[in-house]
PDB file of N, CA and C in Angstrom:
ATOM      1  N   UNK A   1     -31.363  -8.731  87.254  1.00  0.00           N
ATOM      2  CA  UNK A   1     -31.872  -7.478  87.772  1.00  0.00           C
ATOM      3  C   UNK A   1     -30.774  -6.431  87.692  1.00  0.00           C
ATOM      4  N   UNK A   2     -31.113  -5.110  88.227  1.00  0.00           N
ATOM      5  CA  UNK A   2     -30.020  -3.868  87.768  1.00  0.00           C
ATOM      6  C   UNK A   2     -29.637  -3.459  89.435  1.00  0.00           C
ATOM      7  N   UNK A   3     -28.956  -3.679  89.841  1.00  0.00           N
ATOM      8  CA  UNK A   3     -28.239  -3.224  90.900  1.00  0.00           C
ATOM      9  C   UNK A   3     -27.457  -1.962  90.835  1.00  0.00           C
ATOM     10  N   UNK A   4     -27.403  -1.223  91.793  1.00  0.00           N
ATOM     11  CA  UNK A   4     -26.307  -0.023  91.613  1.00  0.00           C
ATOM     12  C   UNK A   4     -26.395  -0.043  93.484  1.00  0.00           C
ATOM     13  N   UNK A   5     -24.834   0.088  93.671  1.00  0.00           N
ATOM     14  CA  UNK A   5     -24.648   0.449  95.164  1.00  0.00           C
ATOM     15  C   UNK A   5     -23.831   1.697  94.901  1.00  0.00           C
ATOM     16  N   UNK A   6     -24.097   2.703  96.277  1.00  0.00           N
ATOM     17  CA  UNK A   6     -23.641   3.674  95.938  1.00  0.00           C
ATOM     18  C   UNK A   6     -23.478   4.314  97.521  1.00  0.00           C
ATOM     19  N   UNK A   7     -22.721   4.889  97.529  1.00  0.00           N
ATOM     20  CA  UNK A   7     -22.022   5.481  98.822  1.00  0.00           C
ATOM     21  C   UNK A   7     -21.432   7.434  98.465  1.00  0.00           C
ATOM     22  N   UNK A   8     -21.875   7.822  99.524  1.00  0.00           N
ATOM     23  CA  UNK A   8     -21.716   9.477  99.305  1.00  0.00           C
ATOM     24  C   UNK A   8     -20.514   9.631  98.472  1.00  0.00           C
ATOM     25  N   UNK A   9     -19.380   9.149  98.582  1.00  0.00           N
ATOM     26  CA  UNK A   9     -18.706   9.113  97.999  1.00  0.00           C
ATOM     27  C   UNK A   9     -18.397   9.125  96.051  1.00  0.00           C
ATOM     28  N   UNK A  10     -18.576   7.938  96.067  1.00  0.00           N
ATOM     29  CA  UNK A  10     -19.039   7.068  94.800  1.00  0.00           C
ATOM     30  C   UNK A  10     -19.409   6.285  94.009  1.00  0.00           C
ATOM     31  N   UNK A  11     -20.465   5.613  93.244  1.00  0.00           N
ATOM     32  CA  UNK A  11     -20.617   4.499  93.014  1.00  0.00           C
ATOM     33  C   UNK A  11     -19.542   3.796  92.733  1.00  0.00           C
ATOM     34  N   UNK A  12     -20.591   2.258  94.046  1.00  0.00           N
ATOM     35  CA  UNK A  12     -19.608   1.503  94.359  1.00  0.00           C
ATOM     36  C   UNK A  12     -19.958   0.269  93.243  1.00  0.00           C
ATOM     37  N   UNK A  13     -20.771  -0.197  92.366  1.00  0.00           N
ATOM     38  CA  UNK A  13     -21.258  -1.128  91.685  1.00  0.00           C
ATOM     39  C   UNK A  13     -22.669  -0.671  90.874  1.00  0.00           C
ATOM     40  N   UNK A  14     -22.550  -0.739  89.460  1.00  0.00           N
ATOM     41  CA  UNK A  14     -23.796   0.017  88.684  1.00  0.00           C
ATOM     42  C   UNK A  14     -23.593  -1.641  87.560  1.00  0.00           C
ATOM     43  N   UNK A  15     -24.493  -2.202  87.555  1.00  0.00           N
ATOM     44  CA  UNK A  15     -24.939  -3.661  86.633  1.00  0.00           C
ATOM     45  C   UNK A  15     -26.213  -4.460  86.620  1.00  0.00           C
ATOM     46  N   UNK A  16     -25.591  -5.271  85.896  1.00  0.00           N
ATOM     47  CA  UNK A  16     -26.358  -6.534  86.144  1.00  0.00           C
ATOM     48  C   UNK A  16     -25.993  -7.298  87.515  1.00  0.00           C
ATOM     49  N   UNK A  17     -27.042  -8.215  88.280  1.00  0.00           N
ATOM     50  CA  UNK A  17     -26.636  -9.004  89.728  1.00  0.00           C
ATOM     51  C   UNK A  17     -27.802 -10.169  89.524  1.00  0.00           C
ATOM     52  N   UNK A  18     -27.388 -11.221  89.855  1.00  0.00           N
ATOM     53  CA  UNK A  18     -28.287 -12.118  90.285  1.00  0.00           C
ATOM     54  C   UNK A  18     -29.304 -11.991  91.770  1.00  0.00           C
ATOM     55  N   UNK A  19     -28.171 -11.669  92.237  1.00  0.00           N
ATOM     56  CA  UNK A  19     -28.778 -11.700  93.647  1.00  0.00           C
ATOM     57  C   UNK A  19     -28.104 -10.762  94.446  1.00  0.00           C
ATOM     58  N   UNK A  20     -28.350 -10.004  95.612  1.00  0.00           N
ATOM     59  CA  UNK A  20     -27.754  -9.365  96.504  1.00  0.00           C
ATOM     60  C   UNK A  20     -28.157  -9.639  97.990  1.00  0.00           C
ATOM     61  N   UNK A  21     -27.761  -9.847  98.591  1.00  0.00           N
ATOM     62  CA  UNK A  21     -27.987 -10.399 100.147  1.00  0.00           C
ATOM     63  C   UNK A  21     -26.967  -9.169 101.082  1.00  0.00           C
ATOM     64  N   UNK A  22     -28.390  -8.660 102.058  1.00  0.00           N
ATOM     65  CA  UNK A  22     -28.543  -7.243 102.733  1.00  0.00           C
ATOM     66  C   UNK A  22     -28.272  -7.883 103.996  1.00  0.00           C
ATOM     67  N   UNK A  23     -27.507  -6.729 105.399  1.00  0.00           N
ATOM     68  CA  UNK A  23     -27.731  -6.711 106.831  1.00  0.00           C
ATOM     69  C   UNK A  23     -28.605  -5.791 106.872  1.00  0.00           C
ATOM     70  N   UNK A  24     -30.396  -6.887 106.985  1.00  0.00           N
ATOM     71  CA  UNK A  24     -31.356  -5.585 107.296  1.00  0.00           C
ATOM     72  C   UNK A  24     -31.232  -5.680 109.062  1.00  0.00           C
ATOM     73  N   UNK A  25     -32.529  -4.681 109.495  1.00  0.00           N
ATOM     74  CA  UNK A  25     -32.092  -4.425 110.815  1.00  0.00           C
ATOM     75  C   UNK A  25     -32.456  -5.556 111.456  1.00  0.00           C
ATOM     76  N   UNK A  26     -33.197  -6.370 111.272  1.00  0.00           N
ATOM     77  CA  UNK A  26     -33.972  -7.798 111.752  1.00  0.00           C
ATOM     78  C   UNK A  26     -33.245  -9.372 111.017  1.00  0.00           C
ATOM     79  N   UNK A  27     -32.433  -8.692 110.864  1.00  0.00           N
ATOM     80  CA  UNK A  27     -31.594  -9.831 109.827  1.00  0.00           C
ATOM     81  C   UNK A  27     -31.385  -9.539 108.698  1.00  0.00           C
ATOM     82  N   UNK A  28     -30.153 -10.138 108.007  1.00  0.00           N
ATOM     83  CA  UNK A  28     -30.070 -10.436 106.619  1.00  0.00           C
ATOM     84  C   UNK A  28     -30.785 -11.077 106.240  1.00  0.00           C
ATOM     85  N   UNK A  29     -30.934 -10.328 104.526  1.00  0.00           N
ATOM     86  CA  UNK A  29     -32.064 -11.183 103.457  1.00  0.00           C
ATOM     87  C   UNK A  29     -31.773 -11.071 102.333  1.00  0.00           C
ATOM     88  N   UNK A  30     -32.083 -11.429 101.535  1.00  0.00           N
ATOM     89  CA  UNK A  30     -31.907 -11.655  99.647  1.00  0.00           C
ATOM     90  C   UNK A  30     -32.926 -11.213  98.855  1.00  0.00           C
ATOM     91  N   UNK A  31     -32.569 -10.572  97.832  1.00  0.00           N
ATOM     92  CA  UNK A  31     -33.129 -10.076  96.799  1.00  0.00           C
ATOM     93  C   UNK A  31     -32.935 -10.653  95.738  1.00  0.00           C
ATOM     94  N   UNK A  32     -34.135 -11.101  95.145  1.00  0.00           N
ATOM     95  CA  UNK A  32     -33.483 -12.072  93.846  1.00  0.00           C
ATOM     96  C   UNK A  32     -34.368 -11.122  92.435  1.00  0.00           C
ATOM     97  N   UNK A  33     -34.476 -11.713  91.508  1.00  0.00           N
ATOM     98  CA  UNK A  33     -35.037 -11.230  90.205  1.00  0.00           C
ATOM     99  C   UNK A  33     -36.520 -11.288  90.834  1.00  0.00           C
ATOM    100  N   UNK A  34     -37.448 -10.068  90.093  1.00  0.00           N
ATOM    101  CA  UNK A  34     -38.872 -10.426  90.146  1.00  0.00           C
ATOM    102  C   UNK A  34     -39.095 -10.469  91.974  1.00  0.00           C
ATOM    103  N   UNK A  35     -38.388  -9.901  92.562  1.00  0.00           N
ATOM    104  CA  UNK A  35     -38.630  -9.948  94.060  1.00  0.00           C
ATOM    105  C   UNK A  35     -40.204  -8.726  94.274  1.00  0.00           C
ATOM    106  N   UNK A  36     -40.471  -9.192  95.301  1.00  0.00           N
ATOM    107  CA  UNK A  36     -41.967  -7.912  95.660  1.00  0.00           C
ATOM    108  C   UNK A  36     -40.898  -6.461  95.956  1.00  0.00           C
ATOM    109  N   UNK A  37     -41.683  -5.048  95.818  1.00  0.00           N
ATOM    110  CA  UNK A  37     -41.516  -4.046  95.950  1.00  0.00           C
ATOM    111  C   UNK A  37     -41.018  -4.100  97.411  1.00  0.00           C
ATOM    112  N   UNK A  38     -39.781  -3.192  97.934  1.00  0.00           N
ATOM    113  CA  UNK A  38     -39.129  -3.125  99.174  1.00  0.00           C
ATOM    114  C   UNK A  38     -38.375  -1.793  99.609  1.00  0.00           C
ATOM    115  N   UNK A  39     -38.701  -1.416 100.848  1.00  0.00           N
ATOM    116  CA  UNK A  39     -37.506  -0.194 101.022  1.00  0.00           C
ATOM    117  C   UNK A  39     -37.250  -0.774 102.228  1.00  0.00           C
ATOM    118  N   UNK A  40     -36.123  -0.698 102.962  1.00  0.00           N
ATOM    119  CA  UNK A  40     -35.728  -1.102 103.976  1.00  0.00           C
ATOM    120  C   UNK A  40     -34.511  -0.544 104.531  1.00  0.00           C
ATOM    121  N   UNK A  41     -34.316  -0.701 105.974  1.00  0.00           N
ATOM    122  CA  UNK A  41     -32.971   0.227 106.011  1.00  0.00           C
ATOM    123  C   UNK A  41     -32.223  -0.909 106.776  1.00  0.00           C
ATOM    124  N   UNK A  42     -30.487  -0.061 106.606  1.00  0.00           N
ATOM    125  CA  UNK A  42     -29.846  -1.250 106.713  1.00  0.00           C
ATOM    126  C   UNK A  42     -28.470  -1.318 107.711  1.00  0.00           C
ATOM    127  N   UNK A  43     -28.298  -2.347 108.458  1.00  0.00           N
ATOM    128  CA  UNK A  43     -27.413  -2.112 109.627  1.00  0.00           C
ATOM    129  C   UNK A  43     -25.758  -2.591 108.907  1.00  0.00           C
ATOM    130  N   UNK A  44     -25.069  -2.566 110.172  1.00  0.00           N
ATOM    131  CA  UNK A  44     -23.776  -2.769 109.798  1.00  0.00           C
ATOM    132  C   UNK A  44     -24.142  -4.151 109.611  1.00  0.00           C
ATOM    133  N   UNK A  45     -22.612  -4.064 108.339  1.00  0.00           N
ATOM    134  CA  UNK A  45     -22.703  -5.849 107.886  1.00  0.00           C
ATOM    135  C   UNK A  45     -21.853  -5.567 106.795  1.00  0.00           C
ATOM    136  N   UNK A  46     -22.151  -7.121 106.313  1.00  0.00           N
ATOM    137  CA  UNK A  46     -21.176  -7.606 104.709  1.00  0.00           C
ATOM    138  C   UNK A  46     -22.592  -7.286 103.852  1.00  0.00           C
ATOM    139  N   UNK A  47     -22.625  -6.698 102.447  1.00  0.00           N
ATOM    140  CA  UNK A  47     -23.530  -6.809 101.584  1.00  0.00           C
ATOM    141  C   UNK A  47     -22.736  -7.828 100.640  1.00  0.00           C
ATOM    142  N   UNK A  48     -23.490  -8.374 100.319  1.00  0.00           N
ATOM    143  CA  UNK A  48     -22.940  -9.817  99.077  1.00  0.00           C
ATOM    144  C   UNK A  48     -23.903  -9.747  97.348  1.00  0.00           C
ATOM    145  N   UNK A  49     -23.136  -9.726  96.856  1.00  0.00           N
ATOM    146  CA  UNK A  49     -23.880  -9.434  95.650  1.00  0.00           C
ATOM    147  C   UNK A  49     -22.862 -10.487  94.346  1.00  0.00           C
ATOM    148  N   UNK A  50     -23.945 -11.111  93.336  1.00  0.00           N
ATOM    149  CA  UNK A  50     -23.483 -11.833  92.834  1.00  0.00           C
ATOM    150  C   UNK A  50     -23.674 -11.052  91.103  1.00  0.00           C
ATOM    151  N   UNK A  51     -22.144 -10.453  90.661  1.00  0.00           N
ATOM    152  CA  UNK A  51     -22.202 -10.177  89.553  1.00  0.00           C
ATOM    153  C   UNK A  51     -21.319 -11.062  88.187  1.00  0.00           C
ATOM    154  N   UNK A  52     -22.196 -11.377  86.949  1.00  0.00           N
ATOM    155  CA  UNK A  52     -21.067 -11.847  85.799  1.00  0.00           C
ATOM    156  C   UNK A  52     -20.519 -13.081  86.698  1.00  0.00           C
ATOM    157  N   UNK A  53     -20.991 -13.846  87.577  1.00  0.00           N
ATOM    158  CA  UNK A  53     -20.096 -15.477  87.875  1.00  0.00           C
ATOM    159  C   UNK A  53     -19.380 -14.790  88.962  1.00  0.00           C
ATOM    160  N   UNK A  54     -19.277 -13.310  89.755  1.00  0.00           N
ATOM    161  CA  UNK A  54     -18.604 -13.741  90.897  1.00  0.00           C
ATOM    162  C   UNK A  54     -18.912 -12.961  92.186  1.00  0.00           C
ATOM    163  N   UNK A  55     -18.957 -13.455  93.054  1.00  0.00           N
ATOM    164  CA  UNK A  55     -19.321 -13.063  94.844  1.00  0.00           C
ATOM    165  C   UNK A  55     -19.084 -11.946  94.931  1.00  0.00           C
ATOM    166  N   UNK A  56     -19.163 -10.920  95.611  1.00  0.00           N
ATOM    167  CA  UNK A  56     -18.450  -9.839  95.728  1.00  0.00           C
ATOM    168  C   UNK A  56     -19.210  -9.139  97.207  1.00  0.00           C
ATOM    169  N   UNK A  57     -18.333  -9.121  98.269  1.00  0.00           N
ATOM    170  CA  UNK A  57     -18.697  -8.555  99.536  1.00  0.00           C
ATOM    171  C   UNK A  57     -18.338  -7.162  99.466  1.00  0.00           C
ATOM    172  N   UNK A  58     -19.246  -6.072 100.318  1.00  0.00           N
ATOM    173  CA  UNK A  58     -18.681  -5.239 100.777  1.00  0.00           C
ATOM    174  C   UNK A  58     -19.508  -5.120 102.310  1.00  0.00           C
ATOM    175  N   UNK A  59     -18.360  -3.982 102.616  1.00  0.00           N
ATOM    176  CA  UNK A  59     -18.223  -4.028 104.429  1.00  0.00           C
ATOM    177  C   UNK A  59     -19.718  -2.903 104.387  1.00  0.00           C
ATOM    178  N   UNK A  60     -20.484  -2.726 105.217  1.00  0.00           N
ATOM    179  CA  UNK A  60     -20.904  -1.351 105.223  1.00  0.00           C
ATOM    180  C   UNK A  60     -21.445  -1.117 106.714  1.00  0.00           C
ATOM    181  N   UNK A  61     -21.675   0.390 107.362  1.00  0.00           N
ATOM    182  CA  UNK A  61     -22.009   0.476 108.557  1.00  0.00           C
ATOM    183  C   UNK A  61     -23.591   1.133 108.348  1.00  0.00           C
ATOM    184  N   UNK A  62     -24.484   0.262 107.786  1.00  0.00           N
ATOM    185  CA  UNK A  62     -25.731   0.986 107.540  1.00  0.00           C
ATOM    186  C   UNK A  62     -26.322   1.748 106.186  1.00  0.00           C
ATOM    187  N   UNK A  63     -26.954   2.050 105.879  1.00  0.00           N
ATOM    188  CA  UNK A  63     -27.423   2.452 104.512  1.00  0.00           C
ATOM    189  C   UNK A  63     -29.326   1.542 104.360  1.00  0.00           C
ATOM    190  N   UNK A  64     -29.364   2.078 103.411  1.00  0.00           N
ATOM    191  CA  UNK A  64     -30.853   1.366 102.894  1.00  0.00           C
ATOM    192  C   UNK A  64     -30.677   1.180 101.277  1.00  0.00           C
ATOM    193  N   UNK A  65     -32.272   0.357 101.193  1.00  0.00           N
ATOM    194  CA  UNK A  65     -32.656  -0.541 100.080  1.00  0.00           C
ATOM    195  C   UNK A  65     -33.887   0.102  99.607  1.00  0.00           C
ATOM    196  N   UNK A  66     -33.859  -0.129  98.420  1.00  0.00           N
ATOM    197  CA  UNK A  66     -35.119   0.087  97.358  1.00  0.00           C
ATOM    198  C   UNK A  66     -35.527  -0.782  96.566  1.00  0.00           C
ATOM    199  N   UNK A  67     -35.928  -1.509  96.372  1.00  0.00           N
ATOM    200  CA  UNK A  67     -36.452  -2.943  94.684  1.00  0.00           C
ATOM    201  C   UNK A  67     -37.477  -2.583  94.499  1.00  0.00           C
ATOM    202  N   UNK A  68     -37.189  -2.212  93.373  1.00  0.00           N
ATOM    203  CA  UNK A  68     -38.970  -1.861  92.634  1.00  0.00           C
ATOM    204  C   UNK A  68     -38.665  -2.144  90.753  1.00  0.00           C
ATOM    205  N   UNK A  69     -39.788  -3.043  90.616  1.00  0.00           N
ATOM    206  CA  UNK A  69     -39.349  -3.840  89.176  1.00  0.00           C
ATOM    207  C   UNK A  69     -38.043  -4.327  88.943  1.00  0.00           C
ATOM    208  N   UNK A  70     -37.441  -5.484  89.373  1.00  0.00           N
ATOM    209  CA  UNK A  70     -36.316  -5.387  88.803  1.00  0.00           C
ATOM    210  C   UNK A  70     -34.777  -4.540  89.236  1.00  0.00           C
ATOM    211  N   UNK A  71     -35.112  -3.431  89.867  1.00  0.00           N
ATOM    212  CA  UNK A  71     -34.096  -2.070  89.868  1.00  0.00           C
ATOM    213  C   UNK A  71     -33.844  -2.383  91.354  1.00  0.00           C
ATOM    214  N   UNK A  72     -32.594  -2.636  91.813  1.00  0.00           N
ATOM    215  CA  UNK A  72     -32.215  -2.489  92.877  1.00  0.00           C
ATOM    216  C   UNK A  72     -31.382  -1.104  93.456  1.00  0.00           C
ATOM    217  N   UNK A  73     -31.770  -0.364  94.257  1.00  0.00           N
ATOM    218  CA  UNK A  73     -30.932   0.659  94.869  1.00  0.00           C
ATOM    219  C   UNK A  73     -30.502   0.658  95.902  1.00  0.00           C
ATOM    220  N   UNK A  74     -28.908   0.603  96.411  1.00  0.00           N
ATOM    221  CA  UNK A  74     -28.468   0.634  97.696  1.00  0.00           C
ATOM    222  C   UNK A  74     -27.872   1.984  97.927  1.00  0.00           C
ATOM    223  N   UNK A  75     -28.296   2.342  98.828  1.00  0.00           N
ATOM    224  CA  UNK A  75     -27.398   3.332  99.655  1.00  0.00           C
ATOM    225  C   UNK A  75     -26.562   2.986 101.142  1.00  0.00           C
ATOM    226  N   UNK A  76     -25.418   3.028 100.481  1.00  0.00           N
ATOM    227  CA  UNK A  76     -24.451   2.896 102.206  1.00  0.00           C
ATOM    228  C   UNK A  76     -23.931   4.231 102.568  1.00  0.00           C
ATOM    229  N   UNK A  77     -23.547   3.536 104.138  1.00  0.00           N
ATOM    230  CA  UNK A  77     -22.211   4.289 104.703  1.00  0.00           C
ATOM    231  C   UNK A  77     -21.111   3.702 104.174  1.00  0.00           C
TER     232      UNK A  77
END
């Protein structure tokens, strides 16, 4: 799937991802390939995202989610 995280600042990650695992507000959850359509918003936490063979955390204090076909969009703090 196509991931891009991105923060007012600057994108923080624009690729390919297997998977990305969110702090939604009711818990963390995972997004995999072919996942159903989603917007969701998102609390403080670790976001985990698996790019090219490797883990990759980041810190964030909130932001939201988009998956629609394939296309993942994050927005953080």
């Amino acid at each position: 799937m196509n991931l891009e995280i991105v923060s007012p600042e600057k994108t923080v990650y624009s690729g390919k991802a297997k998977s990305v695992t969110l702090p939604g507000l009711s818990g963390s959850f995972t997004i995999l390939n072919r996942h159903a359509p989603i917007i969701s918003a998102l609390d403080k936490g670790i976001v985990h995202y698996n790019a090219d063979g490797n883990e990759v955390e980041i810190t964030v204090n909130g932001g939201f989610v988009e998956a629609i076909k394939d296309n993942v969009s994050v927005c953080i703090e």
